[in-house]
N, C-alpha and C. Protein backbone atom coordinates (compact mmCIF):
# COMPACT_ATOMS: atom_id res chain seq x y z
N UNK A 1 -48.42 -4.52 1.99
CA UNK A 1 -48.35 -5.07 3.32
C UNK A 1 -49.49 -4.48 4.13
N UNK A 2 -50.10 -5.31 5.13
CA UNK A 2 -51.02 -5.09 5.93
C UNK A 2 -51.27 -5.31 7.23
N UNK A 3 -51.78 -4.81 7.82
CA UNK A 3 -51.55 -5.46 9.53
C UNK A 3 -51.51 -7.34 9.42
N UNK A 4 -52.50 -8.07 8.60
CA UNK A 4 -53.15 -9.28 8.79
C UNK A 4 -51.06 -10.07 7.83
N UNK A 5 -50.18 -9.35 7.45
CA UNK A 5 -48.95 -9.88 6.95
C UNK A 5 -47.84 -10.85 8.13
N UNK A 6 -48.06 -11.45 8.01
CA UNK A 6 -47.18 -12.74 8.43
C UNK A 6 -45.45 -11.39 8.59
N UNK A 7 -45.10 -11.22 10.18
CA UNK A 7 -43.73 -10.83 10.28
C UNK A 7 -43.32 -12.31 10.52
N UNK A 8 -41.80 -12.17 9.88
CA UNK A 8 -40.79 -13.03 10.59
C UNK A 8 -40.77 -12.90 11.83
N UNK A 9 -40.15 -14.07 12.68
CA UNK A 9 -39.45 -13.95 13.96
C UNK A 9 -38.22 -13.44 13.91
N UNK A 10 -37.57 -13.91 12.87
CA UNK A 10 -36.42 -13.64 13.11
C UNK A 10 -36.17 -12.53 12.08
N UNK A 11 -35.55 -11.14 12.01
CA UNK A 11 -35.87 -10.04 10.98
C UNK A 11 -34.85 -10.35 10.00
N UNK A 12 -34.06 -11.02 9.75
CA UNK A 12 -33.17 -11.27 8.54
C UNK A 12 -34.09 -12.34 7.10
N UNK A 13 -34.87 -13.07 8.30
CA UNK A 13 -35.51 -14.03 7.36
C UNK A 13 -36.18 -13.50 5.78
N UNK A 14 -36.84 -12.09 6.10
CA UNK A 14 -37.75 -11.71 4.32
C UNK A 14 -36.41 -11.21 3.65
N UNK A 15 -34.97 -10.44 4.46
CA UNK A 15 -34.16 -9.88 3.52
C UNK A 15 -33.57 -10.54 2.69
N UNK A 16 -33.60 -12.03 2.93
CA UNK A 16 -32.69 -12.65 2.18
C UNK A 16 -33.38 -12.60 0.49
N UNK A 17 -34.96 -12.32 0.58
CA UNK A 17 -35.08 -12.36 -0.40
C UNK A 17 -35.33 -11.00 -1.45
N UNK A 18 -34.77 -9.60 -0.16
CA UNK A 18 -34.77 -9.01 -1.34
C UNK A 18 -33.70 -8.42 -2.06
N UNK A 19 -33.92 -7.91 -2.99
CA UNK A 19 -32.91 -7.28 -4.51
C UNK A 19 -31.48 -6.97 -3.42
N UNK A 20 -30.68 -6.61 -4.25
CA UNK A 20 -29.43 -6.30 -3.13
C UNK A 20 -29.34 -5.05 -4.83
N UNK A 21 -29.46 -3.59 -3.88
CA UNK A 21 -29.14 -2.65 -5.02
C UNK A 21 -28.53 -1.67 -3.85
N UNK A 22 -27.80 -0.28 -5.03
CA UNK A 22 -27.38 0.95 -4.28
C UNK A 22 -28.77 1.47 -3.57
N UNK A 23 -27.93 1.87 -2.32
CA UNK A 23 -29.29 2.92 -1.54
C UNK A 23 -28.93 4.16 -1.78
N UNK A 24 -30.43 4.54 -1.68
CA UNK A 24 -30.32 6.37 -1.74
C UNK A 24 -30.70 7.07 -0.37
N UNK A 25 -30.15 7.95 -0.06
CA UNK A 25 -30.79 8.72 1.37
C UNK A 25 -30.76 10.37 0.63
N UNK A 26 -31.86 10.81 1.18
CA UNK A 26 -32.99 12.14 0.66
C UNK A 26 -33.72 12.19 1.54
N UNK A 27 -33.77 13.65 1.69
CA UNK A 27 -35.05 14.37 2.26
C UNK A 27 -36.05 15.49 1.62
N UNK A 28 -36.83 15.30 1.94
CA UNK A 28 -38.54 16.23 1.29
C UNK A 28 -38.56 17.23 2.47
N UNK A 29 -39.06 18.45 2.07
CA UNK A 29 -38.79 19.18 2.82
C UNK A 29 -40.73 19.80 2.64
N UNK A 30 -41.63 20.24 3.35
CA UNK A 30 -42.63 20.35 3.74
C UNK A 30 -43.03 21.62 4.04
N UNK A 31 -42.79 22.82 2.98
CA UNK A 31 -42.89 24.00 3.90
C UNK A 31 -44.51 24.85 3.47
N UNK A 32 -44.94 25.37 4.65
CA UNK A 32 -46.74 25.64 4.32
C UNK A 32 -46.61 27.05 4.76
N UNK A 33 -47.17 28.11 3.96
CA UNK A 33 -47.06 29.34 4.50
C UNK A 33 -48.66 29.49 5.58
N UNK A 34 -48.77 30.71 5.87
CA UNK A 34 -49.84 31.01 7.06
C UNK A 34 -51.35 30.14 6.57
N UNK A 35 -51.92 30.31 5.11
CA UNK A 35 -52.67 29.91 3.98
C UNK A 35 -52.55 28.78 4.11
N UNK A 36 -52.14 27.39 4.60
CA UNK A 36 -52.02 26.33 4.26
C UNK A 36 -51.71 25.76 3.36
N UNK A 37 -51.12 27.13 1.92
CA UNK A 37 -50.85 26.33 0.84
C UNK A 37 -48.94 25.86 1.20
N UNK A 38 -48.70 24.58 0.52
CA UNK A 38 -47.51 24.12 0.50
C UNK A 38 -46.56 24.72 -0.99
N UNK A 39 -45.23 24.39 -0.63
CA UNK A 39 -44.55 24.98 -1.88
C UNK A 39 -44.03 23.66 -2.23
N UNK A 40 -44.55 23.62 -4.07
CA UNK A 40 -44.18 22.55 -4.33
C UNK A 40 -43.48 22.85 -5.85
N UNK A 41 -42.43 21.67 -6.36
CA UNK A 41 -41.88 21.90 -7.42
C UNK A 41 -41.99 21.12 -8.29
N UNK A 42 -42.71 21.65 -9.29
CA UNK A 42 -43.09 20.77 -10.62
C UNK A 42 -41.54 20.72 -11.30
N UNK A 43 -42.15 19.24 -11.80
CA UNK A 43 -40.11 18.21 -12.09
C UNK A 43 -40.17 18.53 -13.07
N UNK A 44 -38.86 19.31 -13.92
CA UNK A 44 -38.16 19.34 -14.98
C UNK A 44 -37.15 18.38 -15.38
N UNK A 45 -36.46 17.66 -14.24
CA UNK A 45 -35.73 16.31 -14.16
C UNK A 45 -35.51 15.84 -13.34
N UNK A 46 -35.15 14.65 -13.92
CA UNK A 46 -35.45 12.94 -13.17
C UNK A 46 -34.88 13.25 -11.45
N UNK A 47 -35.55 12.20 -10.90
CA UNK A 47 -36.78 11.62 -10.89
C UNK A 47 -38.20 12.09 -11.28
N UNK A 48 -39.13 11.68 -12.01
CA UNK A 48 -40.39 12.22 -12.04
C UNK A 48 -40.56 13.78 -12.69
N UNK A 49 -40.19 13.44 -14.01
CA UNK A 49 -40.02 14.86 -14.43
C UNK A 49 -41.63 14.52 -15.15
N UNK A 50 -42.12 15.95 -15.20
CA UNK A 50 -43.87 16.40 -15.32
C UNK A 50 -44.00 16.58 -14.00
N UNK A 51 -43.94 15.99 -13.27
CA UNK A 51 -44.68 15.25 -11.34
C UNK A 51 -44.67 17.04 -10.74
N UNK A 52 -45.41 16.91 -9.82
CA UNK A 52 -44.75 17.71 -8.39
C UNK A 52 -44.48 16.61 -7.16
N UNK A 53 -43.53 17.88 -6.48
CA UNK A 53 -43.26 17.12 -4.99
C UNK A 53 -42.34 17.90 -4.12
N UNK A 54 -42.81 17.89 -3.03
CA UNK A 54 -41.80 19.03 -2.14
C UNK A 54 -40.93 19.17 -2.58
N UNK A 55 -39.73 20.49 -1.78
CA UNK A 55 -38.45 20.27 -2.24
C UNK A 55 -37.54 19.22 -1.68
N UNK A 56 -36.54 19.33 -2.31
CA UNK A 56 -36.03 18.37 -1.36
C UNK A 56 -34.77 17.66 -2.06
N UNK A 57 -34.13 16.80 -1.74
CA UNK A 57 -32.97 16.09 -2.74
C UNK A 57 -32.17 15.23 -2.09
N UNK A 58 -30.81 14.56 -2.40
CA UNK A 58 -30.40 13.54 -2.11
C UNK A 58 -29.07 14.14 -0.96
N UNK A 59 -28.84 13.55 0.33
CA UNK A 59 -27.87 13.70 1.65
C UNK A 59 -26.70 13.74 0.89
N UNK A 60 -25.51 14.11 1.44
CA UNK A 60 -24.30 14.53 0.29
C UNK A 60 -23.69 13.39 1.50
N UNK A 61 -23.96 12.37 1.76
CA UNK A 61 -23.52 11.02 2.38
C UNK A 61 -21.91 11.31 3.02
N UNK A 62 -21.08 10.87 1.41
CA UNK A 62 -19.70 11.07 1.75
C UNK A 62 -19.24 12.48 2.93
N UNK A 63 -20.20 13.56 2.25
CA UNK A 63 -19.56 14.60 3.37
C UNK A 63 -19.98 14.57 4.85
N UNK A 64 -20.65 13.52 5.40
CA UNK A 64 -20.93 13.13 6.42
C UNK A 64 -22.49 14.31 6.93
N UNK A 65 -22.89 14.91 5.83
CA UNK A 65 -24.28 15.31 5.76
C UNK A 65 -24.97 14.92 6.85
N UNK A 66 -26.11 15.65 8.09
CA UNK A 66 -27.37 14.87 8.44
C UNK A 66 -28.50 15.21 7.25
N UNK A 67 -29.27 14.58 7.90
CA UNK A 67 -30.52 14.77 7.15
C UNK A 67 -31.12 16.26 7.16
N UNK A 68 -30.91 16.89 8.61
CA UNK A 68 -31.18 18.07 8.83
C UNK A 68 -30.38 19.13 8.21
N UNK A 69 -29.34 19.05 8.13
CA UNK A 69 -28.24 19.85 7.14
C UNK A 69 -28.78 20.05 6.03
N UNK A 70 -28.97 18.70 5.33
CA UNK A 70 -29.52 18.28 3.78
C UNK A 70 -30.82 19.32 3.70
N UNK A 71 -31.83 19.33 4.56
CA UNK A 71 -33.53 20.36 4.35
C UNK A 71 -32.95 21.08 4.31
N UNK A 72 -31.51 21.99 4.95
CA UNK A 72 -31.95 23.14 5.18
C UNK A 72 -30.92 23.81 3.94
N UNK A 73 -30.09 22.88 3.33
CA UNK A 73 -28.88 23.12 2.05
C UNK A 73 -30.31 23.16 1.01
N UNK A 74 -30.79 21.99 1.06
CA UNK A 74 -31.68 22.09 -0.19
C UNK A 74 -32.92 23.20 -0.09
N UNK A 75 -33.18 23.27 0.49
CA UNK A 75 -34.47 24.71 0.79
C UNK A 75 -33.67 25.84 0.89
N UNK A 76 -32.36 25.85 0.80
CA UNK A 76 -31.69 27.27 0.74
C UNK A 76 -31.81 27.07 -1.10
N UNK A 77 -30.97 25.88 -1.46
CA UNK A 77 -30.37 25.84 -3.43
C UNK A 77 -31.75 26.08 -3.93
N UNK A 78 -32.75 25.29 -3.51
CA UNK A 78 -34.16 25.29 -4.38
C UNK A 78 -34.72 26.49 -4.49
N UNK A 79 -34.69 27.40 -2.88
CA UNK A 79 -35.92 27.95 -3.00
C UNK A 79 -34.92 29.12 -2.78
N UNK A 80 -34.20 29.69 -2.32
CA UNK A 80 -33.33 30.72 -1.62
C UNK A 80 -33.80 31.42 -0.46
N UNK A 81 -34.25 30.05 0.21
CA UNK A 81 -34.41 30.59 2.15
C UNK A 81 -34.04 29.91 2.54
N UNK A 82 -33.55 30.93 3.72
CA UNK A 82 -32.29 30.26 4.32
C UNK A 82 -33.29 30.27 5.82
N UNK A 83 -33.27 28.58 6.17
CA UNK A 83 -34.10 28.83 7.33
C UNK A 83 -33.30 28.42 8.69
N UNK A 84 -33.41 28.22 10.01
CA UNK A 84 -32.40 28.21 11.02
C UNK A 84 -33.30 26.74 11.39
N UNK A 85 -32.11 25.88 12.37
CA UNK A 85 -32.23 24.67 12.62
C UNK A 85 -33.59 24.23 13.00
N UNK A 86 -34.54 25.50 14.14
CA UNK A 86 -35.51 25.61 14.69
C UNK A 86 -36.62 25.37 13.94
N UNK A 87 -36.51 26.17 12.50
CA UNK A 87 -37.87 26.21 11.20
C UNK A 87 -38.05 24.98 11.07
N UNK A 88 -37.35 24.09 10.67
CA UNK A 88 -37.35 22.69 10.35
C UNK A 88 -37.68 21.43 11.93
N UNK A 89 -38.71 20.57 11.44
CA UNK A 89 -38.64 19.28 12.11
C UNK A 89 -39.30 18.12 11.97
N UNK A 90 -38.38 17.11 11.80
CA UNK A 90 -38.78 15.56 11.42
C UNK A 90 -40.00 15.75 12.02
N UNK A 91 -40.84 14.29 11.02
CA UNK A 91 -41.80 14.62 10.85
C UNK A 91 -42.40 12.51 10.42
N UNK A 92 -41.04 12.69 9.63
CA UNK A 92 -41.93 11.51 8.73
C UNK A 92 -40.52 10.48 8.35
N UNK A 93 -40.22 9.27 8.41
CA UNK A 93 -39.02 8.63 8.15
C UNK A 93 -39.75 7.38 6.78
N UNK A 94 -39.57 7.93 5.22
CA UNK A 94 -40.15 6.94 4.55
C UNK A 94 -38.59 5.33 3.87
N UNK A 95 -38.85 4.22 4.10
CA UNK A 95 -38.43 3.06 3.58
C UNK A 95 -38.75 2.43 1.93
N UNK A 96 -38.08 3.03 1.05
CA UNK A 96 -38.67 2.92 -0.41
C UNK A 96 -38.08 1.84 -0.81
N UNK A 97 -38.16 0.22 -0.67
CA UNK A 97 -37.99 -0.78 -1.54
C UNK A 97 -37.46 -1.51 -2.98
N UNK A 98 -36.78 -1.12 -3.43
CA UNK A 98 -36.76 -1.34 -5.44
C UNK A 98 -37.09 -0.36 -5.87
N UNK A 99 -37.17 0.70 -5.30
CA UNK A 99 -37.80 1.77 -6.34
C UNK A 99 -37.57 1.62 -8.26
N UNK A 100 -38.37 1.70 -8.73
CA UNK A 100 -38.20 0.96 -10.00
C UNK A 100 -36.92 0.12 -10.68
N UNK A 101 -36.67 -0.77 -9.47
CA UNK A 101 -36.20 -2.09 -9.63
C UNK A 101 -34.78 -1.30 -9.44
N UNK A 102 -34.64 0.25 -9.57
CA UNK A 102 -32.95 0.27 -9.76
C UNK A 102 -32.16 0.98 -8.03
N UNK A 103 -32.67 0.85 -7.37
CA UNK A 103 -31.96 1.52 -5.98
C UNK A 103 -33.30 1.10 -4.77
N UNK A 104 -32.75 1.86 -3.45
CA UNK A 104 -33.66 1.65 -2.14
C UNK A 104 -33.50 3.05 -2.31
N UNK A 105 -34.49 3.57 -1.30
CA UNK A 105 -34.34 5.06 -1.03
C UNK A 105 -34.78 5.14 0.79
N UNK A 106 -34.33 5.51 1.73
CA UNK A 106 -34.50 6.07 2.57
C UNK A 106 -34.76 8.04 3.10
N UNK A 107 -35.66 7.96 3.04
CA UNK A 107 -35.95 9.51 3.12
C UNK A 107 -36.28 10.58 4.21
N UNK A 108 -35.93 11.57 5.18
CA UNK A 108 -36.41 12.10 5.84
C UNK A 108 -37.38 12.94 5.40
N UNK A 109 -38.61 13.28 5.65
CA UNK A 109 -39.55 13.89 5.85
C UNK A 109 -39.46 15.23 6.91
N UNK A 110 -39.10 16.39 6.41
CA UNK A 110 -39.63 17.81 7.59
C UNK A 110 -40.55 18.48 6.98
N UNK A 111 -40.85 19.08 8.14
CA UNK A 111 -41.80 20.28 8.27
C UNK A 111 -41.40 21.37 8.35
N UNK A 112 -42.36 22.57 8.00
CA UNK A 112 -41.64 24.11 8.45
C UNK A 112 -42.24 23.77 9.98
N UNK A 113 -41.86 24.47 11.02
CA UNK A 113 -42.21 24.62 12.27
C UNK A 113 -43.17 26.26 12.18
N UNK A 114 -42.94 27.18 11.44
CA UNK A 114 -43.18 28.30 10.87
C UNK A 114 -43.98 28.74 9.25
N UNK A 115 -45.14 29.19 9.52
CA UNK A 115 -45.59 29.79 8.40
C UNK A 115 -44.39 30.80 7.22
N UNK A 116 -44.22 30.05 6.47
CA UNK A 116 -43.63 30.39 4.88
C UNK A 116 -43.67 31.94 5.23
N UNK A 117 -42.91 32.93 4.89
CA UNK A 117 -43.66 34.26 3.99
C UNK A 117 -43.38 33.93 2.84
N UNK A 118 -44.10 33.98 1.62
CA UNK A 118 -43.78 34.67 0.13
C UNK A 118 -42.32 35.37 -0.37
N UNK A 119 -42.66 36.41 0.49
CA UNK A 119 -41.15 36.93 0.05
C UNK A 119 -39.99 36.38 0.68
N UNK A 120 -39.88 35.78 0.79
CA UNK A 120 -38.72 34.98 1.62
C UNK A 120 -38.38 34.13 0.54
N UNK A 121 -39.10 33.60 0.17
CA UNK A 121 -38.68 32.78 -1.31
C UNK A 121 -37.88 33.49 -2.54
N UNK A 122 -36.95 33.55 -2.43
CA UNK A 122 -36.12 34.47 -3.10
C UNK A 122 -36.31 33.67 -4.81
N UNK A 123 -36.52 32.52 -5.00
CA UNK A 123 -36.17 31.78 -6.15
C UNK A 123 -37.37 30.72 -6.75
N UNK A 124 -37.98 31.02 -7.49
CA UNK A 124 -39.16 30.17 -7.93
C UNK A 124 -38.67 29.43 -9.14
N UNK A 125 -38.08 29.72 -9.88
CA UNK A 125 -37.85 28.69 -11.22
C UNK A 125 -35.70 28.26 -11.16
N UNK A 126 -35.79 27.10 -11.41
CA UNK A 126 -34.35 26.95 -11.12
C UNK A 126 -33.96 25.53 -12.09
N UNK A 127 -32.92 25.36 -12.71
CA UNK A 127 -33.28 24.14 -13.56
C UNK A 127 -33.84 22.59 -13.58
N UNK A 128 -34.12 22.48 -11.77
CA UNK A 128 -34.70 21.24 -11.80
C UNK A 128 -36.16 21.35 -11.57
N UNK A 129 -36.70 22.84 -11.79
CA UNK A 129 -38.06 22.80 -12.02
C UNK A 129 -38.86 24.16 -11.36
N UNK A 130 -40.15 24.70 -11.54
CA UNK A 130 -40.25 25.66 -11.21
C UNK A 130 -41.38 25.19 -9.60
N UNK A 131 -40.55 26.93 -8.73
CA UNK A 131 -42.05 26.42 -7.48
C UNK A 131 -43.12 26.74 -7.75
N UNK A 132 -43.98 26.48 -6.81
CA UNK A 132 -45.39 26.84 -6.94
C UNK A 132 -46.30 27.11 -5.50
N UNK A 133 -46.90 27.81 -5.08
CA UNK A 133 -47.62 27.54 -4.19
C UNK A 133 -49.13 27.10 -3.83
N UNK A 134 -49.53 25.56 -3.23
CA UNK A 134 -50.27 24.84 -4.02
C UNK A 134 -51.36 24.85 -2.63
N UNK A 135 -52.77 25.29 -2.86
CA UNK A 135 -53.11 24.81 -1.43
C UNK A 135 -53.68 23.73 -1.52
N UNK A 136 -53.35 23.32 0.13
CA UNK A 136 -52.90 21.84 0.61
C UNK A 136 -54.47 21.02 -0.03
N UNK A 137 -55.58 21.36 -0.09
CA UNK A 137 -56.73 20.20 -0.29
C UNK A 137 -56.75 20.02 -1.97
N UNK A 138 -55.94 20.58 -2.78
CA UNK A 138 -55.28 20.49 -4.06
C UNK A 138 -54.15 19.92 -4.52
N UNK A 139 -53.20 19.25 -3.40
CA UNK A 139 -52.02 18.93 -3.81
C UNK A 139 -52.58 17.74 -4.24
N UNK A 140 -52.78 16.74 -3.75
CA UNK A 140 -53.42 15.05 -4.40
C UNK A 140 -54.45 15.03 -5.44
N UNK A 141 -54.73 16.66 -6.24
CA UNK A 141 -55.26 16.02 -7.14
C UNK A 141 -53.69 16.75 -8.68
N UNK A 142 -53.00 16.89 -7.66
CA UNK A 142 -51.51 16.66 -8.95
C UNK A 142 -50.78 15.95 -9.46
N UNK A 143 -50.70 15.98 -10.47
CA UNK A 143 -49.71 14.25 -10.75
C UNK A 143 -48.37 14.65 -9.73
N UNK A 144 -48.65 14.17 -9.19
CA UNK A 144 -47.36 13.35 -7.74
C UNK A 144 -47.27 12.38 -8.11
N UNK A 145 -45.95 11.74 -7.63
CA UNK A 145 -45.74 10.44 -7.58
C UNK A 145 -46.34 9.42 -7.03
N UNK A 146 -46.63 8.03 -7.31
CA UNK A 146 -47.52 7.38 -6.42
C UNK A 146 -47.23 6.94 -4.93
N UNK A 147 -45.98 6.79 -5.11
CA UNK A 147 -45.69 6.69 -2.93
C UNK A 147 -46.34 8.14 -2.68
N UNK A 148 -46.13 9.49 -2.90
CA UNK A 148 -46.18 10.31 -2.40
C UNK A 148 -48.31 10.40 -2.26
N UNK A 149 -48.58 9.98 -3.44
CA UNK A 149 -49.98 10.16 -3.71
C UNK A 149 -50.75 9.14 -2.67
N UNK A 150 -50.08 7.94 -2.58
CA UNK A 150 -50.86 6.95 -1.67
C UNK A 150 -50.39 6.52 -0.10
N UNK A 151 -48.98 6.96 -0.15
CA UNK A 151 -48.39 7.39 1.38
C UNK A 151 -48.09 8.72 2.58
N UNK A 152 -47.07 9.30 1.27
CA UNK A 152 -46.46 10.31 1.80
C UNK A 152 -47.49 11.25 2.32
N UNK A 153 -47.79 11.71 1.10
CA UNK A 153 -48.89 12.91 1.45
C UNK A 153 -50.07 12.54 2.29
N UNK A 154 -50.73 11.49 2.13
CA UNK A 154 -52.09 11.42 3.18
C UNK A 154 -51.51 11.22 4.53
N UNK A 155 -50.46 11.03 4.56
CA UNK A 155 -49.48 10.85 6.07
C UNK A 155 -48.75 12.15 6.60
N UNK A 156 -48.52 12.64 5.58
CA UNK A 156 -47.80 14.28 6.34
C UNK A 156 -49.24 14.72 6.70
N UNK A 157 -50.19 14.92 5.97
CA UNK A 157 -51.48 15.73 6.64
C UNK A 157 -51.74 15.33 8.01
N UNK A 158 -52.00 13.97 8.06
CA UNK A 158 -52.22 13.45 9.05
C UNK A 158 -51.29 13.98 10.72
N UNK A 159 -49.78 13.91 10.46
CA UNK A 159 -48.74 13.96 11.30
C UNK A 159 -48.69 15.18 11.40
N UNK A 160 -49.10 16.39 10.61
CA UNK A 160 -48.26 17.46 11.04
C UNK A 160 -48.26 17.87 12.64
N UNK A 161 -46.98 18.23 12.90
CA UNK A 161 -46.39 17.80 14.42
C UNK A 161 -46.98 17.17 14.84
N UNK A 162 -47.07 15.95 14.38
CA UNK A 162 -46.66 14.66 15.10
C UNK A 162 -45.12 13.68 14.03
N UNK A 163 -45.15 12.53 13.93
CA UNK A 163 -44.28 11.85 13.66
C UNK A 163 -45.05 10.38 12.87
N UNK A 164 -44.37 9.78 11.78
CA UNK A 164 -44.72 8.59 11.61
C UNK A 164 -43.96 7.96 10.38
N UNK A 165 -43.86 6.68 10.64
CA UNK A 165 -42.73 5.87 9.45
C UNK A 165 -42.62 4.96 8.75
N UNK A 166 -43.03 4.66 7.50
CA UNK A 166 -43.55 3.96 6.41
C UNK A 166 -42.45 3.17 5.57
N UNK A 167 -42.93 1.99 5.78
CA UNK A 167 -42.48 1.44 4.76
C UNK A 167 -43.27 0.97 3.06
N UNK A 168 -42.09 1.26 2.04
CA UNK A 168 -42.95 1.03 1.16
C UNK A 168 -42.27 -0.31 -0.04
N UNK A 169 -42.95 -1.48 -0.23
CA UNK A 169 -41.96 -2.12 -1.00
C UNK A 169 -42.73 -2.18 -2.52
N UNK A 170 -41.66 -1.66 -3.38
CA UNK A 170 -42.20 -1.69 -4.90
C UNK A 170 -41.40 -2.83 -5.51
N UNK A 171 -40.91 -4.13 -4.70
CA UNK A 171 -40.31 -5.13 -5.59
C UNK A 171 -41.69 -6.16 -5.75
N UNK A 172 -42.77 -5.75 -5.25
CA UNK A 172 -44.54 -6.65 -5.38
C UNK A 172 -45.26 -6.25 -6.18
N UNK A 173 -46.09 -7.14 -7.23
CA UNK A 173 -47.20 -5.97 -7.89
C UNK A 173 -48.29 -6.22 -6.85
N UNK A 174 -48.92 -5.32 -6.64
CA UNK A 174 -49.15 -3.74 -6.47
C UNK A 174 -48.42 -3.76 -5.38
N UNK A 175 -47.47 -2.47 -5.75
CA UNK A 175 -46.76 -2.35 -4.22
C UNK A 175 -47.19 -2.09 -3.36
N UNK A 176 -46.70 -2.37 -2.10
CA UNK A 176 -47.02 -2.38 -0.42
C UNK A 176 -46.83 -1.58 0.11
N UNK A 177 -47.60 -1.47 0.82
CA UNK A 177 -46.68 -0.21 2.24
C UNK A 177 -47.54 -0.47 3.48
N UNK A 178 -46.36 -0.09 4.60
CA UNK A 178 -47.20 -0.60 6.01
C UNK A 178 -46.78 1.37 7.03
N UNK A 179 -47.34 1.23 7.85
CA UNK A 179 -47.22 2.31 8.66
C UNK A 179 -46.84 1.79 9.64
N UNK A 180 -45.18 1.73 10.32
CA UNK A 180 -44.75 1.15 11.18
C UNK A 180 -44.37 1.44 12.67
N UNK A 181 -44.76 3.14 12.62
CA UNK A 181 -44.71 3.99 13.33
C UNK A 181 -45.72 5.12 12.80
N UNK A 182 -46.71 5.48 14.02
CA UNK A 182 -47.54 6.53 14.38
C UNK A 182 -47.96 7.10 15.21
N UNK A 183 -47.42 8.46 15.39
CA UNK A 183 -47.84 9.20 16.44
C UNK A 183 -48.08 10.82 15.62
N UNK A 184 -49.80 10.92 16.14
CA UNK A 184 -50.20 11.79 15.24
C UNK A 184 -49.85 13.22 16.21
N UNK A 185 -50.31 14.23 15.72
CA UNK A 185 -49.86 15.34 16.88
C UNK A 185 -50.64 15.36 17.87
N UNK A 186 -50.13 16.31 19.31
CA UNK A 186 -50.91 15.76 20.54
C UNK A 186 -52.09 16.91 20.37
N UNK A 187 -52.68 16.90 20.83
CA UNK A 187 -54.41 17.46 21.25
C UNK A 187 -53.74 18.15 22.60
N UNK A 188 -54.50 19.19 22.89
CA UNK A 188 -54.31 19.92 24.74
C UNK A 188 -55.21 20.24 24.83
């Protein structure tokens, strides 16, 4: 999708034609120590096992989970820091389409608000994969996933504190994505 894409008037009109599957809701969690390098976790399993990609994992829905709960449960299980509501903040809201034909995914995107320490990371290897600390003008040349390689990531650089929200549809070859919201961080 591209700016020059034909919207409906009316917004029900493109859904009718797409897939009707389970959705997923997940958040990526974004944390950069003083160094600019990010902590990232090379996949031992699925999704994207070989890959890296923040931490991060799927909203525990039924327990009436936010998204913000979810960064800060999963950056405690992954990494063993335990950070306070403040460390963390949206950042990025991604719309994942068919993801290989079998679910949608809706994802929050945070940030640390705070430079990482090292030792604070109580936990680097854990069975869904080990961390790493990667600096940031090196992460895109890692096998990442391709939303992350051709959206996510050139968009968190972009946003950090600021905000922005992507849609991406993989039911097209070559899949699409539009930037539907952007607000980069402010300048003073």
């Amino acid at each position: 999708m591209n700016g020059s894409d034909r919207v409906p008037q009316n917004p029900t009109e493109r859904l009718l034609d797409w897939p009707e599957l389970p959705f997923r809701i997940a958040v990526l969690v974004y944390l950069f120590d003083a160094n600019g390098r990010l902590l990232m976790l090379h996949r031992r399993k699925p999704p994207n096992v070989g890959r890296f990609s923040a931490i991060g994992g799927k909203i525990e829905v039924q327990r009436g989970e936010s998204p913000h709960e979810c960064a800060r449960r999963e950056t405690f299980e992954e990494a063993g820091l335990l950070l306070q509501p403040e460390d963390l903040r949206l950042m990025g809201i991604i719309s994942e389409r068919a993801y290989l034909g079998e679910h949608h995914w809706l994802i929050f995107l945070f940030e640390s608000t705070r430079a990482i320490d090292h030792q604070s990371v109580t936990r680097m290897s854990f069975d869904e994969g080990e961390l790493r600390w990667v600096p940031e003008a090196e992460v895109a040349d890692l096998p990442i996933p391709d939303a992350d390689k051709l959206v996510m990531w050139p968009n968190v650089q972009r946003h950090r504190g600021g905000f922005f929200m992507a849609e991406i549809d993989c039911s097209v070859e070559p899949t699409a994505h539009r930037i539907v919201e952007s607000a980069p961080p402010r300048t003073h």
